[in-house]
PDB file of N, CA and C in Angstrom:
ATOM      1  N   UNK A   1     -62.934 165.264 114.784  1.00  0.00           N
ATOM      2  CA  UNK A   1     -63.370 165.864 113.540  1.00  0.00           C
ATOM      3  C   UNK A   1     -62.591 165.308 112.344  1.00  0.00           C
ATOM      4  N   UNK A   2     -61.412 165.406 112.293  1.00  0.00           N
ATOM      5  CA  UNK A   2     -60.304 164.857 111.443  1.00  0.00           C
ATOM      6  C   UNK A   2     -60.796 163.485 111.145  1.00  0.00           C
ATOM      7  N   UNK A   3     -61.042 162.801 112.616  1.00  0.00           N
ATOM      8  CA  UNK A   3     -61.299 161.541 112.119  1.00  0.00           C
ATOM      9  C   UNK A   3     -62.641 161.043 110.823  1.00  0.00           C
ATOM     10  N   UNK A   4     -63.646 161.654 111.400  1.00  0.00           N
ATOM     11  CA  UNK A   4     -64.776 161.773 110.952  1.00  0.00           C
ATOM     12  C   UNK A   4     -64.853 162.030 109.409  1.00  0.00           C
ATOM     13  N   UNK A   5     -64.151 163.153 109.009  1.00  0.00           N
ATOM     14  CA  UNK A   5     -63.436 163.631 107.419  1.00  0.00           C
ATOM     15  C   UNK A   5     -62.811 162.240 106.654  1.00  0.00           C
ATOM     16  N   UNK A   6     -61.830 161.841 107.696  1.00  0.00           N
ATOM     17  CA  UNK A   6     -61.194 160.241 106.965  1.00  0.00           C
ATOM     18  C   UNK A   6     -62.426 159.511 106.865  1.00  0.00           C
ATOM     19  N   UNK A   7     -63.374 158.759 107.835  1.00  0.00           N
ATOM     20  CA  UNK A   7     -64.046 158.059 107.432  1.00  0.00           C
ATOM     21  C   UNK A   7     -65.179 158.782 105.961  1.00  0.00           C
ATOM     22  N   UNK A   8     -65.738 159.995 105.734  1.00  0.00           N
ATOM     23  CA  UNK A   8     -66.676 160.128 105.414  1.00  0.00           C
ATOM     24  C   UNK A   8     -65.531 159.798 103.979  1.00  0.00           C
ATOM     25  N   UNK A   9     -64.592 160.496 103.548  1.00  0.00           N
ATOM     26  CA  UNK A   9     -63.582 160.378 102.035  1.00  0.00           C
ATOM     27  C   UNK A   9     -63.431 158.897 102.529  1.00  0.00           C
ATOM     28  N   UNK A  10     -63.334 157.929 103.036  1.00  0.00           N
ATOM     29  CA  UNK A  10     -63.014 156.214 102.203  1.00  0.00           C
ATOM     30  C   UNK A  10     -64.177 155.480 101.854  1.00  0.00           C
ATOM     31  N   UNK A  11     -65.394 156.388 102.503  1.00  0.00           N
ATOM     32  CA  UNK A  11     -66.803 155.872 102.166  1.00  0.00           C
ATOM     33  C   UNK A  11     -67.672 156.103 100.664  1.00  0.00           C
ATOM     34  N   UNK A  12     -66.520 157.797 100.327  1.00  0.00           N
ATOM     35  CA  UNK A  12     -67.376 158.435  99.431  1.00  0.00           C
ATOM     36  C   UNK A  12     -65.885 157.116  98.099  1.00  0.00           C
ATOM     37  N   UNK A  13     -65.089 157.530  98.633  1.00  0.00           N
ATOM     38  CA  UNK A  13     -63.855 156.951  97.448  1.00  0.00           C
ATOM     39  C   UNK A  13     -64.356 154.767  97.246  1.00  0.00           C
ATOM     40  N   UNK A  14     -65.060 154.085  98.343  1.00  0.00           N
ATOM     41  CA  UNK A  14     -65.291 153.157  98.153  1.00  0.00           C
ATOM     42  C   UNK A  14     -66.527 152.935  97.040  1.00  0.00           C
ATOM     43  N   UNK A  15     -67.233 153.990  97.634  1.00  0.00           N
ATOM     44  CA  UNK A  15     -68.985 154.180  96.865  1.00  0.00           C
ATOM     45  C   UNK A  15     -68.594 154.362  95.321  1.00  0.00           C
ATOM     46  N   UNK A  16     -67.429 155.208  95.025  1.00  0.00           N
ATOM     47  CA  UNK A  16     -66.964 155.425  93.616  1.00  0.00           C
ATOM     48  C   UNK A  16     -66.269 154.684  92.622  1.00  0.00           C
ATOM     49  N   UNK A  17     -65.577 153.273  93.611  1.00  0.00           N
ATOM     50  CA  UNK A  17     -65.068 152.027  93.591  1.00  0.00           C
ATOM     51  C   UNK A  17     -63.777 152.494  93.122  1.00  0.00           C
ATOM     52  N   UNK A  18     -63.261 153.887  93.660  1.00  0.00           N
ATOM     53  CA  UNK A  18     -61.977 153.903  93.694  1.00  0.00           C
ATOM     54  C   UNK A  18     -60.844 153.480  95.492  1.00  0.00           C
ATOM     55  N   UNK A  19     -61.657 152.964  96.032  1.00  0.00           N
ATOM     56  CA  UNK A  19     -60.606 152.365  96.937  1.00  0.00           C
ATOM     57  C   UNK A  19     -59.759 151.605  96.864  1.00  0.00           C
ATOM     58  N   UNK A  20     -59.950 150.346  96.207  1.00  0.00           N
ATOM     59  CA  UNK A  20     -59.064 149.740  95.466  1.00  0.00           C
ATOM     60  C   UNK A  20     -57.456 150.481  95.038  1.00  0.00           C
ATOM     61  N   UNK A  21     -58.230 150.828  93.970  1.00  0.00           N
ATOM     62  CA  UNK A  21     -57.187 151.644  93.117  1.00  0.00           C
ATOM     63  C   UNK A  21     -56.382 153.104  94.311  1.00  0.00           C
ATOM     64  N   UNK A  22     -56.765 153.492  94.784  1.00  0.00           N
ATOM     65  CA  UNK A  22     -56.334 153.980  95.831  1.00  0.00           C
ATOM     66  C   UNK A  22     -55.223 153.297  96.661  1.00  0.00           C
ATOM     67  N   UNK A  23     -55.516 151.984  97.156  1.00  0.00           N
ATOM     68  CA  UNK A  23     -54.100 151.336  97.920  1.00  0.00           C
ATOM     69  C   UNK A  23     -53.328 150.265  96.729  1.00  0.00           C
ATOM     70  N   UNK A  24     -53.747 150.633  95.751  1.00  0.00           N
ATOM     71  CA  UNK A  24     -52.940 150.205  94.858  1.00  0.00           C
ATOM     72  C   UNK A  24     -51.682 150.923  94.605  1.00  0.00           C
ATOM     73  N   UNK A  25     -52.175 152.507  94.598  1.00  0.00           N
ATOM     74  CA  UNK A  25     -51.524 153.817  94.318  1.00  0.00           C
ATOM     75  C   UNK A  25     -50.105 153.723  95.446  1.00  0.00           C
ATOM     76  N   UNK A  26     -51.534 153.381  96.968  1.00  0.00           N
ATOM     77  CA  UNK A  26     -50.232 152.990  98.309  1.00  0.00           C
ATOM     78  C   UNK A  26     -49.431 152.718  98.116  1.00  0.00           C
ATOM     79  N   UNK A  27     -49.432 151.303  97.631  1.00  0.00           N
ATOM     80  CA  UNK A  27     -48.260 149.832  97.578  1.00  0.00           C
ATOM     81  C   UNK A  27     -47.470 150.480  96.630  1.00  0.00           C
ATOM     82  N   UNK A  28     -47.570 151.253  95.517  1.00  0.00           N
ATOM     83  CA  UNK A  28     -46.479 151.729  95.018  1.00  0.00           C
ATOM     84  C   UNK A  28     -45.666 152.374  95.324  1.00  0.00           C
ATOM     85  N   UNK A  29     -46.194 153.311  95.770  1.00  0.00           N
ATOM     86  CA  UNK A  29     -45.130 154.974  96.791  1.00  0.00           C
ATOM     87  C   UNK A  29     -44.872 154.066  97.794  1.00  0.00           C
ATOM     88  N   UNK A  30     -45.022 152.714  98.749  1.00  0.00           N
ATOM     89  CA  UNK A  30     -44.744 152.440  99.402  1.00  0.00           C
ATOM     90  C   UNK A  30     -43.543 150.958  99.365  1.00  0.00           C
ATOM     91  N   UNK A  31     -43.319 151.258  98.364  1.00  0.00           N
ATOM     92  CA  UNK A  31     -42.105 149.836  97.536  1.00  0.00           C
ATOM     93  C   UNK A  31     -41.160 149.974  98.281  1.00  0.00           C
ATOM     94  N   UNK A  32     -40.196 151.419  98.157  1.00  0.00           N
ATOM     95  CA  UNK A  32     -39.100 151.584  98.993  1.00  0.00           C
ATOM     96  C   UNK A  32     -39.264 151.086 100.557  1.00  0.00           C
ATOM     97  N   UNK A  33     -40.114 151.597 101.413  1.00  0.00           N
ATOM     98  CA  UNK A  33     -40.481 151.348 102.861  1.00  0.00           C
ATOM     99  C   UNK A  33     -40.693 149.711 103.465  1.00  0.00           C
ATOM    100  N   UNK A  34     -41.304 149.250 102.097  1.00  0.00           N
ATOM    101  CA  UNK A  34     -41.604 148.030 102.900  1.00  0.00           C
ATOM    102  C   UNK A  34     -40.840 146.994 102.452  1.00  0.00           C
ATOM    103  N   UNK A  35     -39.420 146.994 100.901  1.00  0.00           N
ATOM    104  CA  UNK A  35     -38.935 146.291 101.031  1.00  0.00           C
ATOM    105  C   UNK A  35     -37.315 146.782 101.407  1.00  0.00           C
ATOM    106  N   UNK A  36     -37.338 148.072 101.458  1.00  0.00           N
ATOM    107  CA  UNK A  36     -36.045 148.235 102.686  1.00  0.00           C
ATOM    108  C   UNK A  36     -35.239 148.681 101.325  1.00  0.00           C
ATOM    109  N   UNK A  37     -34.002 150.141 101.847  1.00  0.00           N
ATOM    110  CA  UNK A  37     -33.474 150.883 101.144  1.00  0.00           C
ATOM    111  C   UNK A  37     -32.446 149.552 100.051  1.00  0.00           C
ATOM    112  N   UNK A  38     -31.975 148.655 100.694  1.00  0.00           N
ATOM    113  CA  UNK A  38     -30.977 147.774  99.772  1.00  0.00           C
ATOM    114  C   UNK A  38     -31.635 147.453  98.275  1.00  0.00           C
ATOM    115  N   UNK A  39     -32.675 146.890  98.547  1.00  0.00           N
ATOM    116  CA  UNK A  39     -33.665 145.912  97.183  1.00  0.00           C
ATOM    117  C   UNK A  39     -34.532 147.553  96.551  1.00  0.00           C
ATOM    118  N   UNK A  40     -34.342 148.399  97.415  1.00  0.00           N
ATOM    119  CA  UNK A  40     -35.744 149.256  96.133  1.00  0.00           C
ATOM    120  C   UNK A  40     -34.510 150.280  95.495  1.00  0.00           C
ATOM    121  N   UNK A  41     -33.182 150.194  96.112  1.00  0.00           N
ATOM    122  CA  UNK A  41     -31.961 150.478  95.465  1.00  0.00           C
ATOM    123  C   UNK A  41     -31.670 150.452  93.733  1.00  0.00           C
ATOM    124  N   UNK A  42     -32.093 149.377  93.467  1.00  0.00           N
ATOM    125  CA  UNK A  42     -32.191 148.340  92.244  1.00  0.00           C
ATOM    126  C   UNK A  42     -33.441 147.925  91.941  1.00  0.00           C
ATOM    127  N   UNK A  43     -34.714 148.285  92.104  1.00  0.00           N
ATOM    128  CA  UNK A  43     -36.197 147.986  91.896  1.00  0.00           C
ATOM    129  C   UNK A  43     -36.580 148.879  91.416  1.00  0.00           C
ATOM    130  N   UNK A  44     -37.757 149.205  90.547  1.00  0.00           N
ATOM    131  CA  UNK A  44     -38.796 150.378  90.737  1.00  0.00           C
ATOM    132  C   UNK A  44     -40.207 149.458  90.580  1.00  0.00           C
ATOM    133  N   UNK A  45     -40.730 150.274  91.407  1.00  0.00           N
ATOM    134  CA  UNK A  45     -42.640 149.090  91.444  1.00  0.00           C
ATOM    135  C   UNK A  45     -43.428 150.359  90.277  1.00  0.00           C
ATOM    136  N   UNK A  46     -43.528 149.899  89.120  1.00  0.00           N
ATOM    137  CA  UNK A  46     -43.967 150.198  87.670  1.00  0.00           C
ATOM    138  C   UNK A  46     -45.763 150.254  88.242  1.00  0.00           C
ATOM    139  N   UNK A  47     -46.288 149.010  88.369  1.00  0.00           N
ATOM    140  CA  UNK A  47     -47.797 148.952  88.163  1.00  0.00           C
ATOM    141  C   UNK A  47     -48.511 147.846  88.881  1.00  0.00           C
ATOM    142  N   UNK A  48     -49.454 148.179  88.786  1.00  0.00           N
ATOM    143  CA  UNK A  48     -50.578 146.998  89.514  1.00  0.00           C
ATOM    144  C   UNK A  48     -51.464 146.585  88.477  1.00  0.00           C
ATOM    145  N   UNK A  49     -51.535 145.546  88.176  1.00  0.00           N
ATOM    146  CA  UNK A  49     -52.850 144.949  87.361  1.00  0.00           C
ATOM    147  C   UNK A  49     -53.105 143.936  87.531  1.00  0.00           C
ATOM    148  N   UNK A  50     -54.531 143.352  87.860  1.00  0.00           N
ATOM    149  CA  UNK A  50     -55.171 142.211  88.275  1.00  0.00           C
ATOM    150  C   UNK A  50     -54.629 141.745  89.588  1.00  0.00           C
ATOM    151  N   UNK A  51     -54.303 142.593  90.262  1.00  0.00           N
ATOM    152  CA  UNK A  51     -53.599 141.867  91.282  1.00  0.00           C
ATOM    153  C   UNK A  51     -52.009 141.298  91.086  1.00  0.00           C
ATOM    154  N   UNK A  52     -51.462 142.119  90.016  1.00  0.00           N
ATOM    155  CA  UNK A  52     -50.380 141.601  89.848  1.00  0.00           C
ATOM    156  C   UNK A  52     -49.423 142.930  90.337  1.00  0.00           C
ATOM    157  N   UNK A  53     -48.360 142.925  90.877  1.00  0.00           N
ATOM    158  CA  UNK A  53     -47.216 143.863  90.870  1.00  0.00           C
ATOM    159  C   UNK A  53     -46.382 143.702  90.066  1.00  0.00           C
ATOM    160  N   UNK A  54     -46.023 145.041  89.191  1.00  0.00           N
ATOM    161  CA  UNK A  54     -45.123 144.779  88.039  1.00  0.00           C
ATOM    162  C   UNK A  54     -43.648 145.504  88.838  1.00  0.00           C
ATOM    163  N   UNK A  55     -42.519 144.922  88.681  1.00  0.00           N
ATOM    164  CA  UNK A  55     -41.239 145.755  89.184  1.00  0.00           C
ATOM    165  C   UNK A  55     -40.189 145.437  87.939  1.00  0.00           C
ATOM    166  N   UNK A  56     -39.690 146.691  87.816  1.00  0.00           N
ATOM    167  CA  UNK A  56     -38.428 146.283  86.952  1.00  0.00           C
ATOM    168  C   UNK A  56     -37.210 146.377  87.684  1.00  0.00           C
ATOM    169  N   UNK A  57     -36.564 145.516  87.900  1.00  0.00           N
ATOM    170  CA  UNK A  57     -35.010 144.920  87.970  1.00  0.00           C
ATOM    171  C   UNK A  57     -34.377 145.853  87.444  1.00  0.00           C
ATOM    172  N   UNK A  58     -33.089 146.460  87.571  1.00  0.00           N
ATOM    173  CA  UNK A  58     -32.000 146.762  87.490  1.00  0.00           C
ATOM    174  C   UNK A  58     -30.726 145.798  87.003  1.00  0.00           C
ATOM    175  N   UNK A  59     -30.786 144.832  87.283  1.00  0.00           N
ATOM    176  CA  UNK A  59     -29.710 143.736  87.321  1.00  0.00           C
ATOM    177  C   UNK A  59     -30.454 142.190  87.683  1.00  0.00           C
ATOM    178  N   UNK A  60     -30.095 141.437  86.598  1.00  0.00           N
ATOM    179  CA  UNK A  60     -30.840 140.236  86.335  1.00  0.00           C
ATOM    180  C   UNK A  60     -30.686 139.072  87.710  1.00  0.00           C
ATOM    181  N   UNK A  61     -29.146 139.399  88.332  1.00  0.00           N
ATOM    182  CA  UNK A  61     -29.010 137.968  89.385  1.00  0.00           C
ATOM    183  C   UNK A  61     -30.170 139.063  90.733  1.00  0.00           C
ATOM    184  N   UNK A  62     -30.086 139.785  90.720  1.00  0.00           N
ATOM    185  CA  UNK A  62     -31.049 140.534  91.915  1.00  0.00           C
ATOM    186  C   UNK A  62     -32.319 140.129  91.150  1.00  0.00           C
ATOM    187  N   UNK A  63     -32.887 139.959  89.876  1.00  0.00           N
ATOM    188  CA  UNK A  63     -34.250 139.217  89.732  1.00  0.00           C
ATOM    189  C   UNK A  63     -33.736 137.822  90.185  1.00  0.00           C
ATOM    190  N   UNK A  64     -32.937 137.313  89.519  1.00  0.00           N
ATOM    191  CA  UNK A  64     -32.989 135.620  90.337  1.00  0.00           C
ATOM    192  C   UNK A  64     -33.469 135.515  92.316  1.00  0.00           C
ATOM    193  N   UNK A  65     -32.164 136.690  92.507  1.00  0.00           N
ATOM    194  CA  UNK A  65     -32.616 136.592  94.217  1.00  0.00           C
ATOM    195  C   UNK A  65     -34.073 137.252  94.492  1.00  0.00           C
ATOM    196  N   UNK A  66     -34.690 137.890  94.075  1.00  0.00           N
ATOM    197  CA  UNK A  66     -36.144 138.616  94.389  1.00  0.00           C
ATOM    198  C   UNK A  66     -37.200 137.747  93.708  1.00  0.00           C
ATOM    199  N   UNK A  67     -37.220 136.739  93.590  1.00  0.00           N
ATOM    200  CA  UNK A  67     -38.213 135.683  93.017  1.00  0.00           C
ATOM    201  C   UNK A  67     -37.957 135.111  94.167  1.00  0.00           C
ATOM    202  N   UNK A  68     -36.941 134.605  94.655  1.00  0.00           N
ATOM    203  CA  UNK A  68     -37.107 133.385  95.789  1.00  0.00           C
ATOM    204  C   UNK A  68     -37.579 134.090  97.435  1.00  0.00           C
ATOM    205  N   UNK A  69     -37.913 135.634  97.044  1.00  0.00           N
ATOM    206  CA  UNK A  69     -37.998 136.481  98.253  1.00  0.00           C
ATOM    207  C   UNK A  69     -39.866 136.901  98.196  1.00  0.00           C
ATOM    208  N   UNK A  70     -40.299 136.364  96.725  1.00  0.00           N
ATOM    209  CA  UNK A  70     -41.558 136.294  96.199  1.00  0.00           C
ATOM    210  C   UNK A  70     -42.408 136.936  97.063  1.00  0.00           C
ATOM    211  N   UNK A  71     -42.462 135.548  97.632  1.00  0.00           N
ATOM    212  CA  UNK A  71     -43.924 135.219  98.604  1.00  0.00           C
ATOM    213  C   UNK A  71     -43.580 135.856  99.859  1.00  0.00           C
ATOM    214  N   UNK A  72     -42.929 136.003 100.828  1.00  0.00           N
ATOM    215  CA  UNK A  72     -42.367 136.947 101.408  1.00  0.00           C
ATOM    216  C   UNK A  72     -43.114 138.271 101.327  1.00  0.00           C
ATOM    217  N   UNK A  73     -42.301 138.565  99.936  1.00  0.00           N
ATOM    218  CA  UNK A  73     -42.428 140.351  99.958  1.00  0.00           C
ATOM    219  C   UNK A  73     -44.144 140.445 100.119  1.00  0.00           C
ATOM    220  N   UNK A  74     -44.713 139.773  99.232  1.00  0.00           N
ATOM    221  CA  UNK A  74     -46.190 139.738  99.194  1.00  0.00           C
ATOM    222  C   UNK A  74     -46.884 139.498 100.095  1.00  0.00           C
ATOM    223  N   UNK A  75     -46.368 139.108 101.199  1.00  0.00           N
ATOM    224  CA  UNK A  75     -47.067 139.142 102.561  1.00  0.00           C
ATOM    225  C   UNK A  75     -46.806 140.244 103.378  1.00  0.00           C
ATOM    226  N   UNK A  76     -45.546 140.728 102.561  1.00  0.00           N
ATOM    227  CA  UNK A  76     -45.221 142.117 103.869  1.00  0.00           C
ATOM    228  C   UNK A  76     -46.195 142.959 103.094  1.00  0.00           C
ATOM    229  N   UNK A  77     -46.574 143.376 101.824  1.00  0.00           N
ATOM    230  CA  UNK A  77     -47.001 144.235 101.675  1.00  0.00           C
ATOM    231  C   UNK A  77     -48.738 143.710 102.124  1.00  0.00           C
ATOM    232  N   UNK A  78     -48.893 142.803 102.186  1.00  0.00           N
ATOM    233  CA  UNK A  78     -50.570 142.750 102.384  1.00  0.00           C
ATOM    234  C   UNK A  78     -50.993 143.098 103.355  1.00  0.00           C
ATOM    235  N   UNK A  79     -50.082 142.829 104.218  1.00  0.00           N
ATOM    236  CA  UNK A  79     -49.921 142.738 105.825  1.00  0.00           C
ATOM    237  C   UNK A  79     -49.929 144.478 106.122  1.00  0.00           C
ATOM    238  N   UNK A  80     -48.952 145.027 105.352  1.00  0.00           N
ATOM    239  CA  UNK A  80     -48.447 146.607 105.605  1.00  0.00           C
ATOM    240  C   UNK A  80     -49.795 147.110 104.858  1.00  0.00           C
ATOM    241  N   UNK A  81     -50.453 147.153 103.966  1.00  0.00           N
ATOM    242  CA  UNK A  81     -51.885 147.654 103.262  1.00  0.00           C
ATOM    243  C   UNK A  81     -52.781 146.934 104.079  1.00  0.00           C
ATOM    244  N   UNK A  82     -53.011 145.817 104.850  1.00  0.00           N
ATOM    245  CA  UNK A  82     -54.133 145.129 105.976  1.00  0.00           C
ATOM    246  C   UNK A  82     -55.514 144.679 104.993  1.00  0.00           C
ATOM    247  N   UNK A  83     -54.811 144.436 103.652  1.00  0.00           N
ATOM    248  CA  UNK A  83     -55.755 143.907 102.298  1.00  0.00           C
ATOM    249  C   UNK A  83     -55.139 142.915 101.817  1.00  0.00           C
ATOM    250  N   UNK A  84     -55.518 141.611 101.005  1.00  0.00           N
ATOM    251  CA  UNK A  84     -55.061 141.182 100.141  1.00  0.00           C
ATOM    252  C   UNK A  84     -55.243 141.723  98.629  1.00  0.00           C
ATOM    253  N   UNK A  85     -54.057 142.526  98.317  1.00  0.00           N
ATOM    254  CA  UNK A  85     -54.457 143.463  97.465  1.00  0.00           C
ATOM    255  C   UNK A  85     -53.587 142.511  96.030  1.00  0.00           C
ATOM    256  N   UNK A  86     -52.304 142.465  96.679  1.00  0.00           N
ATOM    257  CA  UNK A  86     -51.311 141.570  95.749  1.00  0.00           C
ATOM    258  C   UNK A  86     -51.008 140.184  95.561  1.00  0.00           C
ATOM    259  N   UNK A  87     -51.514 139.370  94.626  1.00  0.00           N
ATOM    260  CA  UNK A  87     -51.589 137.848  94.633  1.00  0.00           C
ATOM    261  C   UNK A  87     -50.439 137.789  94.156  1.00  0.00           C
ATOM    262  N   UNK A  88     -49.707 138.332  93.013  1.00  0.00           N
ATOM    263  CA  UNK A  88     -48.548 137.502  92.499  1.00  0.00           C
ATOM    264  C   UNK A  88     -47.469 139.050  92.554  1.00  0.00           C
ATOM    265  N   UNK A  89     -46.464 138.994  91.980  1.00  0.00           N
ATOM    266  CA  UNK A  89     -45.108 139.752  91.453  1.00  0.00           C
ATOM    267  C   UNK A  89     -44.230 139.472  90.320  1.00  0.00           C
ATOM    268  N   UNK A  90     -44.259 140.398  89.597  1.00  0.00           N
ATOM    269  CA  UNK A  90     -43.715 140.308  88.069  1.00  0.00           C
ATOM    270  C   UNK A  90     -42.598 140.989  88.212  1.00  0.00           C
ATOM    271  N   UNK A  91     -41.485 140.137  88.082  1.00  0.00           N
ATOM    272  CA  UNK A  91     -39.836 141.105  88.139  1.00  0.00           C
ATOM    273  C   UNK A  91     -39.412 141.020  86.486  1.00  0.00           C
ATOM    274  N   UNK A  92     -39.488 141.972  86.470  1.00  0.00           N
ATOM    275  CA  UNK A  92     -38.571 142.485  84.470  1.00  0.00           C
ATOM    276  C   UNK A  92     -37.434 143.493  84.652  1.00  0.00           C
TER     277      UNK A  92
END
């Protein structure tokens, strides 16, 4: 039954073309989890637009090191959402 409820809400939330925006919402509440208590220590994941992730930095040499961790992170999260939801990452 439960199950049935999930499918009928991602059918009605796709039809409304809020699914998207829905695991967009994910990948945010889910910043801490998927890049691990050290880096979301010093991160906050701000926004999604166009496929972009916005994060603001805390401390500028942790943006130097989280650029070269880029492409990486962006696969864990696509991988962890099972979408290509995030093409790029914006560290400020």
């Amino acid at each position: 039954m439960a199950r049935q409820i999930g499918t009928a809400i991602e059918s009605v939330l796709k039809h409304l073309g809020l699914g998207r925006r829905l695991q967009e919402f994910e990948v945010l509440d889910m910043w801490p989890r998927i890049v691990g208590e050290r880096i979301s220590k010093v991160t906050r994941a701000e926004q999604i637009r166009e496929g972009k992730l916005y994060i603001h930095v805390t401390h500028a040499t942790w943006r130097n090191e989280l650029v070269y961790l880029k492409k990486d992170i962006i696969e864990k999260i696509n991988k962890t959402i099972k979408k290509e939801i995030i093409k790029d990452i914006i560290f400020h």
